[in-house]
PDB file of N, CA and C in Angstrom:
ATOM      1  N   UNK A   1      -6.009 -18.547  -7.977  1.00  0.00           N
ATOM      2  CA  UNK A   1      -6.264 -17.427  -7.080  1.00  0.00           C
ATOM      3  C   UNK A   1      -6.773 -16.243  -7.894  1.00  0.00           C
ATOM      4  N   UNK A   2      -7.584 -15.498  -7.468  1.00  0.00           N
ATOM      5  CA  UNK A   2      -8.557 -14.357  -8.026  1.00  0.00           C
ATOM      6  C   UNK A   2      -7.456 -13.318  -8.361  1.00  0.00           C
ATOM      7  N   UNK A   3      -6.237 -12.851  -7.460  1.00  0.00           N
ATOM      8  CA  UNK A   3      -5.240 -11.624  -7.900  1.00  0.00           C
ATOM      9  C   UNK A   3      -5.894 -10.772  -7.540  1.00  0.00           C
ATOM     10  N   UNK A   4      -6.209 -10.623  -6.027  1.00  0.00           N
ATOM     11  CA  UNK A   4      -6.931  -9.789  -5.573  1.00  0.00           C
ATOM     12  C   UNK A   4      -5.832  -8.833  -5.398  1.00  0.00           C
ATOM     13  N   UNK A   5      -4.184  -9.036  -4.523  1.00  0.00           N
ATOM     14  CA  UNK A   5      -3.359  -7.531  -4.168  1.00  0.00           C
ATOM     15  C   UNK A   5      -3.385  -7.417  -5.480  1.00  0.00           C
ATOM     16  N   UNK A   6      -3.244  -7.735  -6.892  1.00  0.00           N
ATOM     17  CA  UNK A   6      -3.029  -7.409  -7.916  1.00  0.00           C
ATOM     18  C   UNK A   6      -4.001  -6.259  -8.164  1.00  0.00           C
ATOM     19  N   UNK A   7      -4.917  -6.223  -8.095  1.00  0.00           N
ATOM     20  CA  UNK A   7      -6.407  -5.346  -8.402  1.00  0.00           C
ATOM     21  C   UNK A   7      -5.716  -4.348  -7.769  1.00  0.00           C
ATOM     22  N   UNK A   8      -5.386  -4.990  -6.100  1.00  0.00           N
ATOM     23  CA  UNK A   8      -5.254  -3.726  -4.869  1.00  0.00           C
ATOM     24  C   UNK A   8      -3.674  -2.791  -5.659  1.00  0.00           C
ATOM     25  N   UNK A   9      -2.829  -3.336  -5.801  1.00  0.00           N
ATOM     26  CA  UNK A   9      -1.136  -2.391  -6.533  1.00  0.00           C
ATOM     27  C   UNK A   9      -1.905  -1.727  -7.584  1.00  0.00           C
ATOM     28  N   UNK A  10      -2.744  -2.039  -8.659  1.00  0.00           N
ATOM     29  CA  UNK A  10      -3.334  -1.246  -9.971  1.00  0.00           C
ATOM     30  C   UNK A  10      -3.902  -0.001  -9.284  1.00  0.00           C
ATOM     31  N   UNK A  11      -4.797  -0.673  -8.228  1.00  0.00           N
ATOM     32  CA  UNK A  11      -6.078   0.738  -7.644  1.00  0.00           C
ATOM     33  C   UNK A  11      -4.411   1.687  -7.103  1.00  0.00           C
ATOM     34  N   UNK A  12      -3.449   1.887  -6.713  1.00  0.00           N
ATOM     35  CA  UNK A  12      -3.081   2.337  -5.644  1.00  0.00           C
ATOM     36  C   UNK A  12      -1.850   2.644  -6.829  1.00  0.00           C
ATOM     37  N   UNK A  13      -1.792   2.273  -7.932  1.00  0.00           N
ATOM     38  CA  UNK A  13      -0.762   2.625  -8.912  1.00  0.00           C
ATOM     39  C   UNK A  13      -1.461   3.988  -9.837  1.00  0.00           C
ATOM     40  N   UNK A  14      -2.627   3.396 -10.175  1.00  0.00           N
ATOM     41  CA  UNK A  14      -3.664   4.434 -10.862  1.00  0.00           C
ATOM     42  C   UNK A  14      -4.184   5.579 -10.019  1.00  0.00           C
ATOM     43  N   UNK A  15      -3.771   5.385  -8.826  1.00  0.00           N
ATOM     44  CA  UNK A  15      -4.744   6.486  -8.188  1.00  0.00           C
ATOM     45  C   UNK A  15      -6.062   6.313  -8.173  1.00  0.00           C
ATOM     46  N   UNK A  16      -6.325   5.103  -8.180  1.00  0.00           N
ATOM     47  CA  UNK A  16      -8.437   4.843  -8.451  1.00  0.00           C
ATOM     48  C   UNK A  16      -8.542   4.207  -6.801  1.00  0.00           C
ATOM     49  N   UNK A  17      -9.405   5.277  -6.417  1.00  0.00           N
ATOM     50  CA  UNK A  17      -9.864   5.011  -5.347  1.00  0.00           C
ATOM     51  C   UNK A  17     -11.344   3.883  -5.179  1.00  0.00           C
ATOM     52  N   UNK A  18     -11.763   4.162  -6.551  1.00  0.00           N
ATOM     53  CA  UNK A  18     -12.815   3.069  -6.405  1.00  0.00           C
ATOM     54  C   UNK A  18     -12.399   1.440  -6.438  1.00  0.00           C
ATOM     55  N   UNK A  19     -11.226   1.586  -7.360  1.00  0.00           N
ATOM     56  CA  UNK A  19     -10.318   0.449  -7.905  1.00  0.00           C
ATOM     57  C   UNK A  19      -9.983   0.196  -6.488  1.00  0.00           C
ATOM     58  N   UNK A  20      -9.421   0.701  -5.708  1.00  0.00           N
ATOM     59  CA  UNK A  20      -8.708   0.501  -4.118  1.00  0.00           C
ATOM     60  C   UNK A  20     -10.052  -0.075  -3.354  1.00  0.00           C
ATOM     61  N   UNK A  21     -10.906   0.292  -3.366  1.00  0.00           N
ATOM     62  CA  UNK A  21     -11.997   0.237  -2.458  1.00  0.00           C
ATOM     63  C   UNK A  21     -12.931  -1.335  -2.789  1.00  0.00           C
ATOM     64  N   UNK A  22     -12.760  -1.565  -4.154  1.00  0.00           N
ATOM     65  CA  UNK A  22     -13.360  -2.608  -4.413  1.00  0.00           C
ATOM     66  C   UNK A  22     -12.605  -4.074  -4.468  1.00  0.00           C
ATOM     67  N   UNK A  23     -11.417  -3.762  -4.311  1.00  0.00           N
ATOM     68  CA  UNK A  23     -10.588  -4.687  -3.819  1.00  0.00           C
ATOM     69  C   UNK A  23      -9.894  -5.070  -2.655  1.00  0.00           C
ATOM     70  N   UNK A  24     -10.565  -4.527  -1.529  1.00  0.00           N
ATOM     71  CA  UNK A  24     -10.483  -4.665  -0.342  1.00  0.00           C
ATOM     72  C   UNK A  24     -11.934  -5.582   0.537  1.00  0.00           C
ATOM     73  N   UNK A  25     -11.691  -6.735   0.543  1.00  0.00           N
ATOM     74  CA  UNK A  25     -12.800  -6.915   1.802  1.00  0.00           C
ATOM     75  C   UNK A  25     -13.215  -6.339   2.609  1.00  0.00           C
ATOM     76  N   UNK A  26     -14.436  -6.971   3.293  1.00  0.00           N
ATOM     77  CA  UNK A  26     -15.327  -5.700   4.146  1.00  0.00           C
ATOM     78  C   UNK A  26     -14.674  -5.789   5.271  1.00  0.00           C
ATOM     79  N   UNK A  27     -13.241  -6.755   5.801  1.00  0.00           N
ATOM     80  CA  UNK A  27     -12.960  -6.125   7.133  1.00  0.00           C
ATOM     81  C   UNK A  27     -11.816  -6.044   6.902  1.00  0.00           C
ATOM     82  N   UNK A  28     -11.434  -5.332   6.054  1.00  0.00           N
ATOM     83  CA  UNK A  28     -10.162  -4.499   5.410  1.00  0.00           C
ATOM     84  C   UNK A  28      -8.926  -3.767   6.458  1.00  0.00           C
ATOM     85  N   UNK A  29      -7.909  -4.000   6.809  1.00  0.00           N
ATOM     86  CA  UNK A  29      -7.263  -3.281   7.955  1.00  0.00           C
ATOM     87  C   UNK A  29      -6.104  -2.885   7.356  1.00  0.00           C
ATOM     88  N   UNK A  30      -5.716  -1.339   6.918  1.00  0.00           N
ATOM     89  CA  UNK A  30      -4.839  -0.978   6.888  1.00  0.00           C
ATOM     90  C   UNK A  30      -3.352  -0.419   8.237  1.00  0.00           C
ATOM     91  N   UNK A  31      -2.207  -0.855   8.183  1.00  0.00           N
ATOM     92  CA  UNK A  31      -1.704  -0.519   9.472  1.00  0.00           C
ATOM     93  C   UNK A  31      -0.537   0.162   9.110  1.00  0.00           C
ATOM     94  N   UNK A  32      -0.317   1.040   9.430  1.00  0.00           N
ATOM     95  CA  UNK A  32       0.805   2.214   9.422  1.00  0.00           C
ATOM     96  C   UNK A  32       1.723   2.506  10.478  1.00  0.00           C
ATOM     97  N   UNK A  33       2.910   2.430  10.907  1.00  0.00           N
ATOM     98  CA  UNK A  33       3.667   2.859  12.036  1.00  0.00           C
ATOM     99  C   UNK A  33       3.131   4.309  12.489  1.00  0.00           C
ATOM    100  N   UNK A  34       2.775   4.632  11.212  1.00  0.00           N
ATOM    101  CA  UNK A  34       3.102   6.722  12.588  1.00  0.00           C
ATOM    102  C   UNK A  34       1.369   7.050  11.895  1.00  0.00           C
ATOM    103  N   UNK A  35       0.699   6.447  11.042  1.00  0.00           N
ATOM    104  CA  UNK A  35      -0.746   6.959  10.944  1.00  0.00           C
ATOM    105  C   UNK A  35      -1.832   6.101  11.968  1.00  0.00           C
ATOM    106  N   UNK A  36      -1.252   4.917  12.187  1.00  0.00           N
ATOM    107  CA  UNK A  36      -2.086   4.340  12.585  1.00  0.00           C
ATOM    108  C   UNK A  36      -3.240   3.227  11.933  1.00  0.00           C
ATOM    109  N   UNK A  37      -4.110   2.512  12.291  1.00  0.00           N
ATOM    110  CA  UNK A  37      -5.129   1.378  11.928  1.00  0.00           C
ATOM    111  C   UNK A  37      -6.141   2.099  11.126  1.00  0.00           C
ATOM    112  N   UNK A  38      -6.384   1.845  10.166  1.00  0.00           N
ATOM    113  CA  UNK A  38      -7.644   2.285   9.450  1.00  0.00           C
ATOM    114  C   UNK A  38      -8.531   1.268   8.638  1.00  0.00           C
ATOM    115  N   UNK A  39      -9.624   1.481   8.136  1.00  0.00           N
ATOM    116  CA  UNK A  39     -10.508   0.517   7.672  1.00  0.00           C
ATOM    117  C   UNK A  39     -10.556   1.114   6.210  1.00  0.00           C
ATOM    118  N   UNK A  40     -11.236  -0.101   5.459  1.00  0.00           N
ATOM    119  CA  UNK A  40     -11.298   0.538   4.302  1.00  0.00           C
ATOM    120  C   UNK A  40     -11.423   1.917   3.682  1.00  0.00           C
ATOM    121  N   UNK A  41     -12.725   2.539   4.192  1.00  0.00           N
ATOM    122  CA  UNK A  41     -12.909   4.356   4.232  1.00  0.00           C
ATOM    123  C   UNK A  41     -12.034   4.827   4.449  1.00  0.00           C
ATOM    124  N   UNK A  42     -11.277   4.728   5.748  1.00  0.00           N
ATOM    125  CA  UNK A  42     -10.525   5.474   6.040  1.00  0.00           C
ATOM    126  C   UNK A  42      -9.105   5.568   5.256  1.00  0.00           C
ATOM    127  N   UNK A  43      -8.589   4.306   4.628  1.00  0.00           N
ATOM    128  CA  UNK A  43      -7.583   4.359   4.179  1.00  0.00           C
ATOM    129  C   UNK A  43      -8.209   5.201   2.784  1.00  0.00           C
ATOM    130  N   UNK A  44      -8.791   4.844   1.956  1.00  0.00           N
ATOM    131  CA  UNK A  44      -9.267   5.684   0.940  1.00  0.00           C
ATOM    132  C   UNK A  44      -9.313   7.035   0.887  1.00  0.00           C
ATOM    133  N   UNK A  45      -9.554   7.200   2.159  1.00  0.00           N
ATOM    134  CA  UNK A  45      -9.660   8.942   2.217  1.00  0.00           C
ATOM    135  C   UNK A  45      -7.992   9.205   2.654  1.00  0.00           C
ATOM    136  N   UNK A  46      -7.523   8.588   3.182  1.00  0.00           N
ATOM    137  CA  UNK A  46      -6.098   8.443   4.075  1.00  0.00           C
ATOM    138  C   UNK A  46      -5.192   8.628   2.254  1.00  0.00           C
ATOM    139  N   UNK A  47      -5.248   7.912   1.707  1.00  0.00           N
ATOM    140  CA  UNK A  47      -4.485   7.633  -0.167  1.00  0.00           C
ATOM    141  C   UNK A  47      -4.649   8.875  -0.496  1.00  0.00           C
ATOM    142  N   UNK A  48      -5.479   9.818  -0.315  1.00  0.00           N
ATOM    143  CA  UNK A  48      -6.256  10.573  -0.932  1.00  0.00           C
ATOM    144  C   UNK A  48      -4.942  12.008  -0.719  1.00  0.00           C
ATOM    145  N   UNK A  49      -4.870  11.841   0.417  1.00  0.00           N
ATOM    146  CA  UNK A  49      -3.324  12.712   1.178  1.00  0.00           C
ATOM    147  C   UNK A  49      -2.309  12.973   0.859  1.00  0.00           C
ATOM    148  N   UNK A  50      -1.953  11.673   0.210  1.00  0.00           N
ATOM    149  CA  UNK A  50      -0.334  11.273  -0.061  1.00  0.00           C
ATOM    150  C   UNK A  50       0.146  11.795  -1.071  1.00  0.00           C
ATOM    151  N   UNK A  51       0.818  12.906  -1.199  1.00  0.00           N
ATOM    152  CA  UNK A  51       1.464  14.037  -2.136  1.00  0.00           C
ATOM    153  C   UNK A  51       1.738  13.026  -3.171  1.00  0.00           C
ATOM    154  N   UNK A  52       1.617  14.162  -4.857  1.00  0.00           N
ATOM    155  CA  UNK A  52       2.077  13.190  -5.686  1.00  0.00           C
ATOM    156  C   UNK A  52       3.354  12.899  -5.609  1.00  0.00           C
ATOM    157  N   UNK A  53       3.992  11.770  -5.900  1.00  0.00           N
ATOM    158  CA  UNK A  53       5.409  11.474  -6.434  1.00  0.00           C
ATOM    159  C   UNK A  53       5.580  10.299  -6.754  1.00  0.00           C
ATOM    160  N   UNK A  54       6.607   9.417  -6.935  1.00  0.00           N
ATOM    161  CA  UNK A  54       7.377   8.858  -7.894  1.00  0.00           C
ATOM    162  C   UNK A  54       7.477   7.630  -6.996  1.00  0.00           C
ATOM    163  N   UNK A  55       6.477   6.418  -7.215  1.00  0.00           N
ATOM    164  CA  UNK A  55       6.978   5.337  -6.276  1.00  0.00           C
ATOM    165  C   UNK A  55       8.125   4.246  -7.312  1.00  0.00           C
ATOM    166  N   UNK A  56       9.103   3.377  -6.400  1.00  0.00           N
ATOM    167  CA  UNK A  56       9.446   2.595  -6.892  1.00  0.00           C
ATOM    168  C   UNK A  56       9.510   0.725  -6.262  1.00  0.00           C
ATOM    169  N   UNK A  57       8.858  -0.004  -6.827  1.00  0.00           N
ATOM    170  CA  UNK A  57       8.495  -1.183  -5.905  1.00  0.00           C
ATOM    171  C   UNK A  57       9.654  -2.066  -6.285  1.00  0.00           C
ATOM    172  N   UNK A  58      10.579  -2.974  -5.304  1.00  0.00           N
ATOM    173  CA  UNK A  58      10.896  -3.766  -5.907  1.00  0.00           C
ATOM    174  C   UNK A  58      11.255  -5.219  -5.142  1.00  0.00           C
ATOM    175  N   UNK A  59      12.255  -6.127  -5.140  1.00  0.00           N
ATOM    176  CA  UNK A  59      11.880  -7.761  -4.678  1.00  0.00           C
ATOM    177  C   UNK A  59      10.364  -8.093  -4.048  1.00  0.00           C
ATOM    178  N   UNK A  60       9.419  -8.512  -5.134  1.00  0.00           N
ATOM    179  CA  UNK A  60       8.114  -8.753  -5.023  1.00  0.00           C
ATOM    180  C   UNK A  60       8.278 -10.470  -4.384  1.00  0.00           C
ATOM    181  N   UNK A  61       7.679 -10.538  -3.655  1.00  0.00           N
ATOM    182  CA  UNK A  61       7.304 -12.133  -3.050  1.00  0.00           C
ATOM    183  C   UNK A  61       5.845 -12.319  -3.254  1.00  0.00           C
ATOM    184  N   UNK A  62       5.408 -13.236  -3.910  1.00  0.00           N
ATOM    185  CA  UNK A  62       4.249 -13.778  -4.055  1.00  0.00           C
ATOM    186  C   UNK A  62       3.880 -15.469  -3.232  1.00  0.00           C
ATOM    187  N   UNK A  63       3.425 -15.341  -2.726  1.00  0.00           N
ATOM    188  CA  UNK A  63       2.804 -17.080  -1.627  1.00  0.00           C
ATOM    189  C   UNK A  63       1.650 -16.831  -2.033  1.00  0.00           C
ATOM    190  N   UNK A  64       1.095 -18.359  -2.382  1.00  0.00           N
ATOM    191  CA  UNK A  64      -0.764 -18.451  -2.821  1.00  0.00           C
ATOM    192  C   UNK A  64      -0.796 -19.882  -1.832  1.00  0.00           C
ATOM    193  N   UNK A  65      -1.621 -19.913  -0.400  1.00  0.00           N
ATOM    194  CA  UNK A  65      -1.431 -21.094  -0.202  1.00  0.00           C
ATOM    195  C   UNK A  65      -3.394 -21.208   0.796  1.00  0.00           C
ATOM    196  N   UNK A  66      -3.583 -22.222   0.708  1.00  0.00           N
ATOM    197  CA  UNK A  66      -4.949 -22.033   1.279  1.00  0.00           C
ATOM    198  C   UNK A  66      -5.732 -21.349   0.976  1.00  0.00           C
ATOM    199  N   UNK A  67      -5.633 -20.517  -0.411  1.00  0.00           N
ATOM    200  CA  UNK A  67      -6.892 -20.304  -0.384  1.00  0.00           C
ATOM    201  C   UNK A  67      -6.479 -18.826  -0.350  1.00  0.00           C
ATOM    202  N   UNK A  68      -5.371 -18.288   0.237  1.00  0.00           N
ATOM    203  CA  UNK A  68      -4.778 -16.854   1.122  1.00  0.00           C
ATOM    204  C   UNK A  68      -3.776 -16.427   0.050  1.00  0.00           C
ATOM    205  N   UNK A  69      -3.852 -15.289  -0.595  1.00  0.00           N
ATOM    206  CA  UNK A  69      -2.607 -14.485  -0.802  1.00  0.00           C
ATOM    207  C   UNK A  69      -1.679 -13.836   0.092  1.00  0.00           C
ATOM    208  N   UNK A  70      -0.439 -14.132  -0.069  1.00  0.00           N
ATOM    209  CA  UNK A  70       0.224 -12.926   0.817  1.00  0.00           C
ATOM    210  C   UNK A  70       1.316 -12.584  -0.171  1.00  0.00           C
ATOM    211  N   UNK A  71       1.607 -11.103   0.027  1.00  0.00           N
ATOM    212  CA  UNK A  71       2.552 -10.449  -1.035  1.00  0.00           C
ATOM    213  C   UNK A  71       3.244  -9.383  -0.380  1.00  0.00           C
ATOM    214  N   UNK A  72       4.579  -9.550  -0.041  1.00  0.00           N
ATOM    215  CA  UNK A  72       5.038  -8.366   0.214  1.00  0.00           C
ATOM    216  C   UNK A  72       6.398  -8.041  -0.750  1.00  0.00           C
ATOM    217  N   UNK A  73       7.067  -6.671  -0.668  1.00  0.00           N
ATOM    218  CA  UNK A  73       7.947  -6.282  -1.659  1.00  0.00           C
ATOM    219  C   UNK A  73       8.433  -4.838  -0.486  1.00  0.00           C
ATOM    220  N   UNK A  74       9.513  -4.177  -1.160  1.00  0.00           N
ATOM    221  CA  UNK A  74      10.006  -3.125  -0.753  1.00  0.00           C
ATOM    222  C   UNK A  74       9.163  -2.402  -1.644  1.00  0.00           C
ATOM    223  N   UNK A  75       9.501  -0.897  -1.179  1.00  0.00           N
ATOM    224  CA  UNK A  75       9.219   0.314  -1.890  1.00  0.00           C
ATOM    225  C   UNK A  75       9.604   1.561  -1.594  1.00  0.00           C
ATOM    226  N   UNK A  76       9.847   2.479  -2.243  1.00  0.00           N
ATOM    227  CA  UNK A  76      10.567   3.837  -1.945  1.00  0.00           C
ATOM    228  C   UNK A  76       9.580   4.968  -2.497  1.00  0.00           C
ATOM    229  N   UNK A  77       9.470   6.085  -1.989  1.00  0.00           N
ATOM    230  CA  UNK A  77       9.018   7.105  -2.582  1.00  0.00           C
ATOM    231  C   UNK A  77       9.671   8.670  -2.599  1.00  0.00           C
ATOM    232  N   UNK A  78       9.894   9.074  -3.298  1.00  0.00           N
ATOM    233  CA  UNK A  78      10.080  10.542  -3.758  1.00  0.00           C
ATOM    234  C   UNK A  78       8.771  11.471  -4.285  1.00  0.00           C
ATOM    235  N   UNK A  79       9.254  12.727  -3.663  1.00  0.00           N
ATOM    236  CA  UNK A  79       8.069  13.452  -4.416  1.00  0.00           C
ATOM    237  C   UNK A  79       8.262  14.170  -5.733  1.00  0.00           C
ATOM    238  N   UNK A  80       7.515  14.136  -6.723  1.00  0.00           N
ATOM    239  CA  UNK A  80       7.324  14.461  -8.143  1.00  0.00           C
ATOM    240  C   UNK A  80       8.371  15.483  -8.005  1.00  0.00           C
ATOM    241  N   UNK A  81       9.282  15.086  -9.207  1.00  0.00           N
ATOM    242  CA  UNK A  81      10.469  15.900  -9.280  1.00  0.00           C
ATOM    243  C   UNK A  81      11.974  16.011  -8.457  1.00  0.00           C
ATOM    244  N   UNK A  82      11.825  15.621  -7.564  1.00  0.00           N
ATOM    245  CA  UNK A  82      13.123  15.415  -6.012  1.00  0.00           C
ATOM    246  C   UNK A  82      13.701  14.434  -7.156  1.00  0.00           C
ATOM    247  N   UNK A  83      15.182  14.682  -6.678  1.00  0.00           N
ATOM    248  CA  UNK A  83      16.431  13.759  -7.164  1.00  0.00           C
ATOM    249  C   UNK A  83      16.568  12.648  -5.877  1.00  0.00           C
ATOM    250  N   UNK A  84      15.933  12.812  -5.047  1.00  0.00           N
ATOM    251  CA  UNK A  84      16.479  11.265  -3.681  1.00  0.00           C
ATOM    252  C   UNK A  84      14.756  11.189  -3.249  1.00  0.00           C
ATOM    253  N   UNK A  85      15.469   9.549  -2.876  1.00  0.00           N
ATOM    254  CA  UNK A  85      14.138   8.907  -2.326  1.00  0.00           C
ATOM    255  C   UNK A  85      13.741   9.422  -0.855  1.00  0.00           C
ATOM    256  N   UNK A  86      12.780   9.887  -0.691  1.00  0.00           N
ATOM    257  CA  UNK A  86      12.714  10.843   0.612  1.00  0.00           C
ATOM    258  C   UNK A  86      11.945   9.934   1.877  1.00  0.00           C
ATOM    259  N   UNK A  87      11.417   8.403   1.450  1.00  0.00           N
ATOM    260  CA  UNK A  87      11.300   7.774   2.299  1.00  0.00           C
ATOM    261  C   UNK A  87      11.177   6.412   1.541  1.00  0.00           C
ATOM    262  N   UNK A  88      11.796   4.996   2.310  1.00  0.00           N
ATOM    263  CA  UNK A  88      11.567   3.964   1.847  1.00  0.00           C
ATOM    264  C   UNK A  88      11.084   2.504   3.028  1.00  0.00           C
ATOM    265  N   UNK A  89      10.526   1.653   2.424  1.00  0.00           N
ATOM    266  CA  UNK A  89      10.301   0.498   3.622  1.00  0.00           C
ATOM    267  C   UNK A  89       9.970  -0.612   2.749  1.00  0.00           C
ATOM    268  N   UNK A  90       8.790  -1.414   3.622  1.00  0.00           N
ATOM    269  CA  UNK A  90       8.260  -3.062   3.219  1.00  0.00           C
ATOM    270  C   UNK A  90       6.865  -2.613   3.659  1.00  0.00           C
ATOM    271  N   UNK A  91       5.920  -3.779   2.755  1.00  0.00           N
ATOM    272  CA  UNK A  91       4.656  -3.671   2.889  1.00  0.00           C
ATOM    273  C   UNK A  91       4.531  -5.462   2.662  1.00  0.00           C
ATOM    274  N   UNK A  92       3.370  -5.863   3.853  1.00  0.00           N
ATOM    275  CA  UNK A  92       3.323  -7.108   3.872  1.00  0.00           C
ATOM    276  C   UNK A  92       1.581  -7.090   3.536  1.00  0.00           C
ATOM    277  N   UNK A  93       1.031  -7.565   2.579  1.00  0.00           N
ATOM    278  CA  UNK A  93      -0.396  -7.675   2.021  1.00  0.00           C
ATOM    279  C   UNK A  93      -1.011  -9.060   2.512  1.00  0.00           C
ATOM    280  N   UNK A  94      -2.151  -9.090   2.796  1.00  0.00           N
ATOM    281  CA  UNK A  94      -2.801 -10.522   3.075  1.00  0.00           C
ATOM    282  C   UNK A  94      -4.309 -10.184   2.006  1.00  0.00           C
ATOM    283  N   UNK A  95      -4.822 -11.543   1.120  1.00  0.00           N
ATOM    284  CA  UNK A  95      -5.961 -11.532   0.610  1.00  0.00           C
ATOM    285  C   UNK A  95      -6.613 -12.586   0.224  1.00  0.00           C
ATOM    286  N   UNK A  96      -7.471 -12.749   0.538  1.00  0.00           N
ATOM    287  CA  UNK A  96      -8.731 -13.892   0.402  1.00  0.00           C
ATOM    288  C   UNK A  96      -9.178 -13.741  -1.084  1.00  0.00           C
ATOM    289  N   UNK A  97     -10.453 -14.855  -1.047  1.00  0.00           N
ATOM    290  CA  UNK A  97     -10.740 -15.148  -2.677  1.00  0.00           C
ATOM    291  C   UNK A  97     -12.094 -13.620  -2.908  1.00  0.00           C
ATOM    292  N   UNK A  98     -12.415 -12.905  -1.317  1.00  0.00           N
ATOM    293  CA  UNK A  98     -13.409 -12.076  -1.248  1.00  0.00           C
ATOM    294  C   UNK A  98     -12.551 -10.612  -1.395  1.00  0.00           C
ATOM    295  N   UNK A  99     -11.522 -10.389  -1.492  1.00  0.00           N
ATOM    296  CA  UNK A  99     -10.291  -9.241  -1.401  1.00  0.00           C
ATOM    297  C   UNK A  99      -9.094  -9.026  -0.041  1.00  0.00           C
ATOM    298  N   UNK A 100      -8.500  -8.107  -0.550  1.00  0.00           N
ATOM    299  CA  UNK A 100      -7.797  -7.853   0.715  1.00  0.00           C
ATOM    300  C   UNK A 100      -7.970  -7.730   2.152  1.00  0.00           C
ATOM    301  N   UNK A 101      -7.121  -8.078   2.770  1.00  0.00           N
ATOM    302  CA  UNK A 101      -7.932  -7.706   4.158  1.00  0.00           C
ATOM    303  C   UNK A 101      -6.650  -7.436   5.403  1.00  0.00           C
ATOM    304  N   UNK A 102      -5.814  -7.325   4.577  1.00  0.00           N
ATOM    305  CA  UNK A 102      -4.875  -6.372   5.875  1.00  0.00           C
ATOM    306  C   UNK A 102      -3.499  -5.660   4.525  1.00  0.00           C
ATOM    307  N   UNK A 103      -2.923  -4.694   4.812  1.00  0.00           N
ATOM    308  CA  UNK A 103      -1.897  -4.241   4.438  1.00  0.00           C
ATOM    309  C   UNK A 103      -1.171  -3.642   5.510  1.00  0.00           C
ATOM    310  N   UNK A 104       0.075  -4.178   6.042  1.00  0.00           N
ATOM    311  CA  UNK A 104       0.887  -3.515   6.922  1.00  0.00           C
ATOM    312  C   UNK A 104       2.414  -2.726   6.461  1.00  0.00           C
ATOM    313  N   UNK A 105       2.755  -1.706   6.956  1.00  0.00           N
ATOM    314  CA  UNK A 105       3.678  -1.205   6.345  1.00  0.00           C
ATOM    315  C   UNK A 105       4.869  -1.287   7.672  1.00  0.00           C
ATOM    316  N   UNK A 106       5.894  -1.135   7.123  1.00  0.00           N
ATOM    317  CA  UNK A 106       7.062  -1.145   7.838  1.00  0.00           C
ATOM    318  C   UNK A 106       7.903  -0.344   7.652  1.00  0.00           C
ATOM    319  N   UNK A 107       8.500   1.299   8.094  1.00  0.00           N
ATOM    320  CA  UNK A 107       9.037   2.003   7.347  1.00  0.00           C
ATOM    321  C   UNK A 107       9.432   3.238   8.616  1.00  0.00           C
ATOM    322  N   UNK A 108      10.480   4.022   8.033  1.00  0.00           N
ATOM    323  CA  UNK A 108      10.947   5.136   9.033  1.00  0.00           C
ATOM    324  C   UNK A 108      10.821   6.384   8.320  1.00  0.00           C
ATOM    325  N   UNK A 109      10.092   7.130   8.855  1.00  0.00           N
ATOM    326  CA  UNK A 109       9.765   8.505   7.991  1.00  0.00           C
ATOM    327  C   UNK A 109      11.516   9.829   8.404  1.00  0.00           C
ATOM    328  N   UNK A 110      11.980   9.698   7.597  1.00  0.00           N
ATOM    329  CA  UNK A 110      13.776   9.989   7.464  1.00  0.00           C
ATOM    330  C   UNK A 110      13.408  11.791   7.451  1.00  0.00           C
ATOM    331  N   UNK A 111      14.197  12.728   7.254  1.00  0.00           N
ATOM    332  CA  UNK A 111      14.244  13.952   7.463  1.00  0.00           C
ATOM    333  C   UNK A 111      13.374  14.280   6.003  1.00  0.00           C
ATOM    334  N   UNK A 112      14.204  13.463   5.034  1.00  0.00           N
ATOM    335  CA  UNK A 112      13.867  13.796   3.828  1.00  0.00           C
ATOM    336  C   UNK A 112      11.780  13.999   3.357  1.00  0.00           C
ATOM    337  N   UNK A 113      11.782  13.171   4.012  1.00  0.00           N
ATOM    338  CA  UNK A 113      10.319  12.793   4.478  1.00  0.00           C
ATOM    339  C   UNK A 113       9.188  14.161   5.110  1.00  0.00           C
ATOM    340  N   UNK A 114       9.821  14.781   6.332  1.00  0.00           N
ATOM    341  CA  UNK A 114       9.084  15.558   6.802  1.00  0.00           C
ATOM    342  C   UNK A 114       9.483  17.148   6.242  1.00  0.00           C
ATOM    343  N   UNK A 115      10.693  16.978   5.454  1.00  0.00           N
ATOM    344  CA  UNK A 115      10.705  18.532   4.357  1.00  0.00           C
ATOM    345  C   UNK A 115       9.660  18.543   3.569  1.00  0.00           C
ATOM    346  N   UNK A 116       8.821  17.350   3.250  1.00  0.00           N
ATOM    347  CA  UNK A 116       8.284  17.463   2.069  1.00  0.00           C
ATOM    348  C   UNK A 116       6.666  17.379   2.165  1.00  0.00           C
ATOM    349  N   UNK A 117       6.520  16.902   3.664  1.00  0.00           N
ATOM    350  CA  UNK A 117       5.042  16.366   4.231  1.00  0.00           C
ATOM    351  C   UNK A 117       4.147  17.413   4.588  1.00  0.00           C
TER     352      UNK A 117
END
């Protein structure tokens, strides 16, 4: 398998939006509970938003079957400097041998969340 979410966690670890963009297939669907469906552009410009801080990823699942990646893991975020995680969830990734082509998130935006948004 090519390690296409792999490319996609680097672009989105580095902050490289080109890195993000080129590892997404052309019918790329990002899905968010409270932002909503976006396409490649849009999520790029959408990343572009997201205050700095402090992610932490962890129980990674990797499946390679047909041809299809799928990868999902937890993750938490704090903003640069905060002592508590101010929001956490799951992200379920799907990707072909051409790139990604869906990322869905699963997550509750907590109080801690909208002090900081």
């Amino acid at each position: 398998m090519g390690g296409q979410v792999q490319k996609w966690l680097d672009g989105l670890e580095n902050d490289d939006i080109d890195m993000i963009r080129a590892a997404c297939a052309d019918d790329f669907v990002y899905d968010d509970p409270y932002d909503g469906r976006m396409d490649r552009e849009e999520f790029c410009e959408y990343w572009r938003t997201i205050p700095d801080g402090d992610w932490l990823d962890t129980d990674f699942v990797l499946q390679e079957a047909d041809g299809e990646e799928t990868h999902y893991f937890w993750w938490a975020w704090k903003p640069r400097g905060a002592s508590e995680w101010a929001i956490e969830g799951c992200s379920l990734t799907k990707a072909g041998p051409d790139g990604v082509h869906s990322s869905r998130q699963a997550y509750n935006k907590g109080a801690g969340f909208r002090a900081v948004a």
